[in-house]
PDB file of N, CA and C in Angstrom:
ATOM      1  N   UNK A   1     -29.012  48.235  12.067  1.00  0.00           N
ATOM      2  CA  UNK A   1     -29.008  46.866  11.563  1.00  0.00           C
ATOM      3  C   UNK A   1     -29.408  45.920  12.696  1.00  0.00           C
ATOM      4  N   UNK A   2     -30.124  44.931  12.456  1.00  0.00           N
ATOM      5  CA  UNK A   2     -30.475  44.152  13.448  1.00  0.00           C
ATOM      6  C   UNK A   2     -29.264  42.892  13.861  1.00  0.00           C
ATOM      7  N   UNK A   3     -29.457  42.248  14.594  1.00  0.00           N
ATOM      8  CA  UNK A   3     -28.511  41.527  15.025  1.00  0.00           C
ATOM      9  C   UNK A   3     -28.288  40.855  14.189  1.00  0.00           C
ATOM     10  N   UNK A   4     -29.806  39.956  13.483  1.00  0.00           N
ATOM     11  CA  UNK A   4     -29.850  38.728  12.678  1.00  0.00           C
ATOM     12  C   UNK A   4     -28.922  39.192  11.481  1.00  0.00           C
ATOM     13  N   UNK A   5     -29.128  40.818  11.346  1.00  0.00           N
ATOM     14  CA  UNK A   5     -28.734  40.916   9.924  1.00  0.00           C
ATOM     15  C   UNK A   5     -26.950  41.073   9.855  1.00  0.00           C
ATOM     16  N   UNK A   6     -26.416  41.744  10.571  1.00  0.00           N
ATOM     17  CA  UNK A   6     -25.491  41.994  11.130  1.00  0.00           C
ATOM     18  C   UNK A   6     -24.511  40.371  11.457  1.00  0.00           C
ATOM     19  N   UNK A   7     -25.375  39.413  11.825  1.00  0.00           N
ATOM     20  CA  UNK A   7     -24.944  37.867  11.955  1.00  0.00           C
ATOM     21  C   UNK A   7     -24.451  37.794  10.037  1.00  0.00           C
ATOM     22  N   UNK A   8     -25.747  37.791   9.406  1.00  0.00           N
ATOM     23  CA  UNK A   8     -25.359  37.499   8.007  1.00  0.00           C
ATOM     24  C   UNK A   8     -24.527  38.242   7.443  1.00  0.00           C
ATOM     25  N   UNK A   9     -24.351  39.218   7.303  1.00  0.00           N
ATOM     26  CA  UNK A   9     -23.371  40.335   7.148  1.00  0.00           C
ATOM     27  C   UNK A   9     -21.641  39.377   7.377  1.00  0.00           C
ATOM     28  N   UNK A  10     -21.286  39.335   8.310  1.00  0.00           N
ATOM     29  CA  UNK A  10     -20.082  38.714   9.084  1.00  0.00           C
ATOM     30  C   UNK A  10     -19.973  37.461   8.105  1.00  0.00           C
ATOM     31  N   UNK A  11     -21.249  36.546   8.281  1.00  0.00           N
ATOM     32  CA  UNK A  11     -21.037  35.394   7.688  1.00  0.00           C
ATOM     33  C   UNK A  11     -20.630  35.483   6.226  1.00  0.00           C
ATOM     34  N   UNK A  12     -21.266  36.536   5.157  1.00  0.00           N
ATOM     35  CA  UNK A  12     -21.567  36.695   4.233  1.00  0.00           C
ATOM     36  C   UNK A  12     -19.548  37.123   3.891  1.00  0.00           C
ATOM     37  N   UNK A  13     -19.110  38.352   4.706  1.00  0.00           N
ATOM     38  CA  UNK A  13     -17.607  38.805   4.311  1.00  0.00           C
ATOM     39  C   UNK A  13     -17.011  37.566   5.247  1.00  0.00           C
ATOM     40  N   UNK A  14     -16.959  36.414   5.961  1.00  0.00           N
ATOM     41  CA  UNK A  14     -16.289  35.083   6.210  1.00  0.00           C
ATOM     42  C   UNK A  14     -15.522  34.412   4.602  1.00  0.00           C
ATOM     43  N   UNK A  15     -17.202  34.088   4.087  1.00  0.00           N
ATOM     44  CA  UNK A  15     -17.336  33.372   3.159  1.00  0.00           C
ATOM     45  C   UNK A  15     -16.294  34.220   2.117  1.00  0.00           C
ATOM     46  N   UNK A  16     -16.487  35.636   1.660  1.00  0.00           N
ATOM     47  CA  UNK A  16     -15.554  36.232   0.634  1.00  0.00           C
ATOM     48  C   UNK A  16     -14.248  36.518   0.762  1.00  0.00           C
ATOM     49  N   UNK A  17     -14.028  36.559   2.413  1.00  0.00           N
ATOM     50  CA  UNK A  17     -12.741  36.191   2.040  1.00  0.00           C
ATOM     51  C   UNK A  17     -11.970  34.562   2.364  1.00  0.00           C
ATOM     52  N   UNK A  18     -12.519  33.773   2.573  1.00  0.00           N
ATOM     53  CA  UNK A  18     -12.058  32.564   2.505  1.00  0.00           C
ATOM     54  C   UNK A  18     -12.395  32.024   0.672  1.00  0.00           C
ATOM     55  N   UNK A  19     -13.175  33.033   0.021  1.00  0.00           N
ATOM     56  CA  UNK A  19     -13.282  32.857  -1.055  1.00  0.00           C
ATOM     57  C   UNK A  19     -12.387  33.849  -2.345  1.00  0.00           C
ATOM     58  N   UNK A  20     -11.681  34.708  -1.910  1.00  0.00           N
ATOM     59  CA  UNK A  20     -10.853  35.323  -1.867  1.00  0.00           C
ATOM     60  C   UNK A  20      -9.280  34.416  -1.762  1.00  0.00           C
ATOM     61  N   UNK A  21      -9.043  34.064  -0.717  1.00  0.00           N
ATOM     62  CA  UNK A  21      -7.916  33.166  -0.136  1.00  0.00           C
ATOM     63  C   UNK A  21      -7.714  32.216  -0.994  1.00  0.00           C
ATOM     64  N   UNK A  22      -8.838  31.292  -1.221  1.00  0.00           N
ATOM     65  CA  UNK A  22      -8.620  30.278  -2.503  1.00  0.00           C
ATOM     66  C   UNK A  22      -7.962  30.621  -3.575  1.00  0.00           C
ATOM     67  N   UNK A  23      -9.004  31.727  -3.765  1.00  0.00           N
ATOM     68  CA  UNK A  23      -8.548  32.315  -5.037  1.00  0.00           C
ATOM     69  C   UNK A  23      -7.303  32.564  -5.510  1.00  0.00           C
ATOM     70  N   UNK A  24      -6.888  33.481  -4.401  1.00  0.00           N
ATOM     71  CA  UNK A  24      -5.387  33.796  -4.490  1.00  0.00           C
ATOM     72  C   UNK A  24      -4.070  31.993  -4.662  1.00  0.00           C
ATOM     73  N   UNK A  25      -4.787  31.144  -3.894  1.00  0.00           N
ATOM     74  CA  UNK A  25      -3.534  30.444  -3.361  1.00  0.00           C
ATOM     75  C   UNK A  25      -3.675  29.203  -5.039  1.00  0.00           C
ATOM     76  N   UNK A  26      -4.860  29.623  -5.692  1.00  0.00           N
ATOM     77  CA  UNK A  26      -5.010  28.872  -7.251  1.00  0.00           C
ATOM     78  C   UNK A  26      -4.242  29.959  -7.897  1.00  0.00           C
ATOM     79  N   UNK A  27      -4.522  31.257  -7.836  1.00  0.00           N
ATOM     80  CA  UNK A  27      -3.446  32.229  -8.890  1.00  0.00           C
ATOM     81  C   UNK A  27      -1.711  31.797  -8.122  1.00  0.00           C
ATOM     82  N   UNK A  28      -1.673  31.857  -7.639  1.00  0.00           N
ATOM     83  CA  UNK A  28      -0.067  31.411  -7.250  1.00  0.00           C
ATOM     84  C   UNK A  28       0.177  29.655  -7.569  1.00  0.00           C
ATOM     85  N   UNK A  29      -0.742  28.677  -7.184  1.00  0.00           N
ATOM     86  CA  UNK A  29      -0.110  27.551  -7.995  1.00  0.00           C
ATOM     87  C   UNK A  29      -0.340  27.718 -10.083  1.00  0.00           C
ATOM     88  N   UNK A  30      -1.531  28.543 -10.331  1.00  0.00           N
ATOM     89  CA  UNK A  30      -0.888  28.171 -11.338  1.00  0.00           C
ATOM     90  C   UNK A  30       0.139  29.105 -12.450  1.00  0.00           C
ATOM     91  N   UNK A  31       0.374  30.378 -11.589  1.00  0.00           N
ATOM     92  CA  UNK A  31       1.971  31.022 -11.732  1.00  0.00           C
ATOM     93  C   UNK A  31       3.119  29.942 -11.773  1.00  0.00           C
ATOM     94  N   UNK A  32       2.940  28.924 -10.452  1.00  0.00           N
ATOM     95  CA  UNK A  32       3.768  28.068 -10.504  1.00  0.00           C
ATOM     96  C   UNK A  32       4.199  26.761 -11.704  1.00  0.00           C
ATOM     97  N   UNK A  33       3.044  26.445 -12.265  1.00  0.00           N
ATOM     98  CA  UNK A  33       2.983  25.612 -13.000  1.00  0.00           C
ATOM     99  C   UNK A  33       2.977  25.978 -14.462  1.00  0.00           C
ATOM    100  N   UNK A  34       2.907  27.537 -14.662  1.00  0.00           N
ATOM    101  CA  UNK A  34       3.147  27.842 -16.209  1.00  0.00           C
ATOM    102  C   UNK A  34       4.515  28.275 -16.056  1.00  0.00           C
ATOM    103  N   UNK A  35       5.415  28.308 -14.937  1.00  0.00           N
ATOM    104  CA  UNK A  35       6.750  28.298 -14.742  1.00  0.00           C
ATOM    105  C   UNK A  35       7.613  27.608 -14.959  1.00  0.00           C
ATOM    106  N   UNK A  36       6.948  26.288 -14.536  1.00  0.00           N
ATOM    107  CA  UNK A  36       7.343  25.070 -14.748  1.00  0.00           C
ATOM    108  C   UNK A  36       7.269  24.201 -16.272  1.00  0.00           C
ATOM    109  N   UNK A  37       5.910  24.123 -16.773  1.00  0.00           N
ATOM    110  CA  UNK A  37       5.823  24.211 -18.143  1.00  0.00           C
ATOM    111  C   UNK A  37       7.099  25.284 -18.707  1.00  0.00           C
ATOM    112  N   UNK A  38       7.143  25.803 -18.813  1.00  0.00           N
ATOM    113  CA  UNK A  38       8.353  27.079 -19.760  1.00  0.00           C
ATOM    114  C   UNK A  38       9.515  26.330 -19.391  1.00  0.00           C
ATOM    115  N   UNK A  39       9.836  26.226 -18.486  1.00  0.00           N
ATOM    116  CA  UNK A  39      10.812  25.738 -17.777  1.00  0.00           C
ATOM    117  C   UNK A  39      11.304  24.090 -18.295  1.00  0.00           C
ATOM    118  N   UNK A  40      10.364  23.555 -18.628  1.00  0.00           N
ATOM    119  CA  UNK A  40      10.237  21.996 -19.139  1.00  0.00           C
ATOM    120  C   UNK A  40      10.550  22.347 -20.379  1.00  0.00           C
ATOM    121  N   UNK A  41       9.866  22.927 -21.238  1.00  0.00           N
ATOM    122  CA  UNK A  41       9.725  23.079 -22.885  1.00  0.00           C
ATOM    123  C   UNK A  41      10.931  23.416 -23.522  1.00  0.00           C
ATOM    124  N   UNK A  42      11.808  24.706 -22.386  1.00  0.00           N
ATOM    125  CA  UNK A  42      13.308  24.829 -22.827  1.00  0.00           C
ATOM    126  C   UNK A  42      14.131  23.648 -22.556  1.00  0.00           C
ATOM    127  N   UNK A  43      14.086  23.203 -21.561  1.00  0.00           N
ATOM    128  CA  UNK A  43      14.573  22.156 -21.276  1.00  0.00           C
ATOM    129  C   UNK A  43      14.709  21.398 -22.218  1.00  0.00           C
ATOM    130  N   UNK A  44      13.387  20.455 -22.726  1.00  0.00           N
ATOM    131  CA  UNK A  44      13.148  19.568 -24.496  1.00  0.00           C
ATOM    132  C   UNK A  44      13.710  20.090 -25.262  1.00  0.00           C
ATOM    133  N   UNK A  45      13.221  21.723 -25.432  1.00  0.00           N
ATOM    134  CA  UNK A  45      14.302  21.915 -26.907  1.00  0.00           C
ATOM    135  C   UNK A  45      15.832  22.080 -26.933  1.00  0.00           C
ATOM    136  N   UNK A  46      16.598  22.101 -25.764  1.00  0.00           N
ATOM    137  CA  UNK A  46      17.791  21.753 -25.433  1.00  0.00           C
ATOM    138  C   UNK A  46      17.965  20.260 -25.645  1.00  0.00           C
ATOM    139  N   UNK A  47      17.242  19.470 -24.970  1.00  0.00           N
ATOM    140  CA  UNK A  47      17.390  18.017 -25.460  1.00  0.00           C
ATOM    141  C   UNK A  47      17.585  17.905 -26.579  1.00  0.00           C
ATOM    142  N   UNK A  48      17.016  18.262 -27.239  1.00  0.00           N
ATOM    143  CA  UNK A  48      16.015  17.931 -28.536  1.00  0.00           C
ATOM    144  C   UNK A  48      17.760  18.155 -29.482  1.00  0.00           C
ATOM    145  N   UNK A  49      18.171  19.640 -29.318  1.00  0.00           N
ATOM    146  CA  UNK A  49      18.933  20.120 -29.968  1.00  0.00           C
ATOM    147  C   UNK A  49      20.460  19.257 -29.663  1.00  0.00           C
ATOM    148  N   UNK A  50      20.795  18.684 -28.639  1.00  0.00           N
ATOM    149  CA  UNK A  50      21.979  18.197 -28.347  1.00  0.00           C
ATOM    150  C   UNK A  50      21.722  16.793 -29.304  1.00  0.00           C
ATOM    151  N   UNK A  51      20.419  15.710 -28.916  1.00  0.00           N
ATOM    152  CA  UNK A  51      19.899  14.621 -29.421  1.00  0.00           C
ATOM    153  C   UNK A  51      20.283  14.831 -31.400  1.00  0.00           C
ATOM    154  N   UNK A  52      20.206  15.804 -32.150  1.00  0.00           N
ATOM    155  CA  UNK A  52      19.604  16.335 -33.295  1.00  0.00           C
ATOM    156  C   UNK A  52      21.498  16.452 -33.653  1.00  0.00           C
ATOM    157  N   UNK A  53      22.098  17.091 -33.106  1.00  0.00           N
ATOM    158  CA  UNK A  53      23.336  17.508 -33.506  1.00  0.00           C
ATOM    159  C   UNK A  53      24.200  16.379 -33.982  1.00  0.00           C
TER     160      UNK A  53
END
């Protein structure tokens, strides 16, 4: 492999895993936030049900 190519190479697995990394740190916020949603919705229908009684 030549140097030049070997340069792009490096650059090329940089880019996938900083594209990778994103990736991951969007699958964990939005784990977080359909947690939170669920978490809210029981919440309301507890409201809902004390409000109703």
């Amino acid at each position: 492999m030549t140097a030049e190519l070997e340069a792009e190479v490096a650059r090329l697995r940089k880019w996938v895993g900083d594209l990778h990394d994103g990736l991951n740190l969007l699958f964990k916020e939005a784990l977080q936030l359909r947690n939170e949603n669920r978490r809210l919705k029981k919440r309301i229908k507890e409201l809902e049900k004390v409000d109703g009684a």
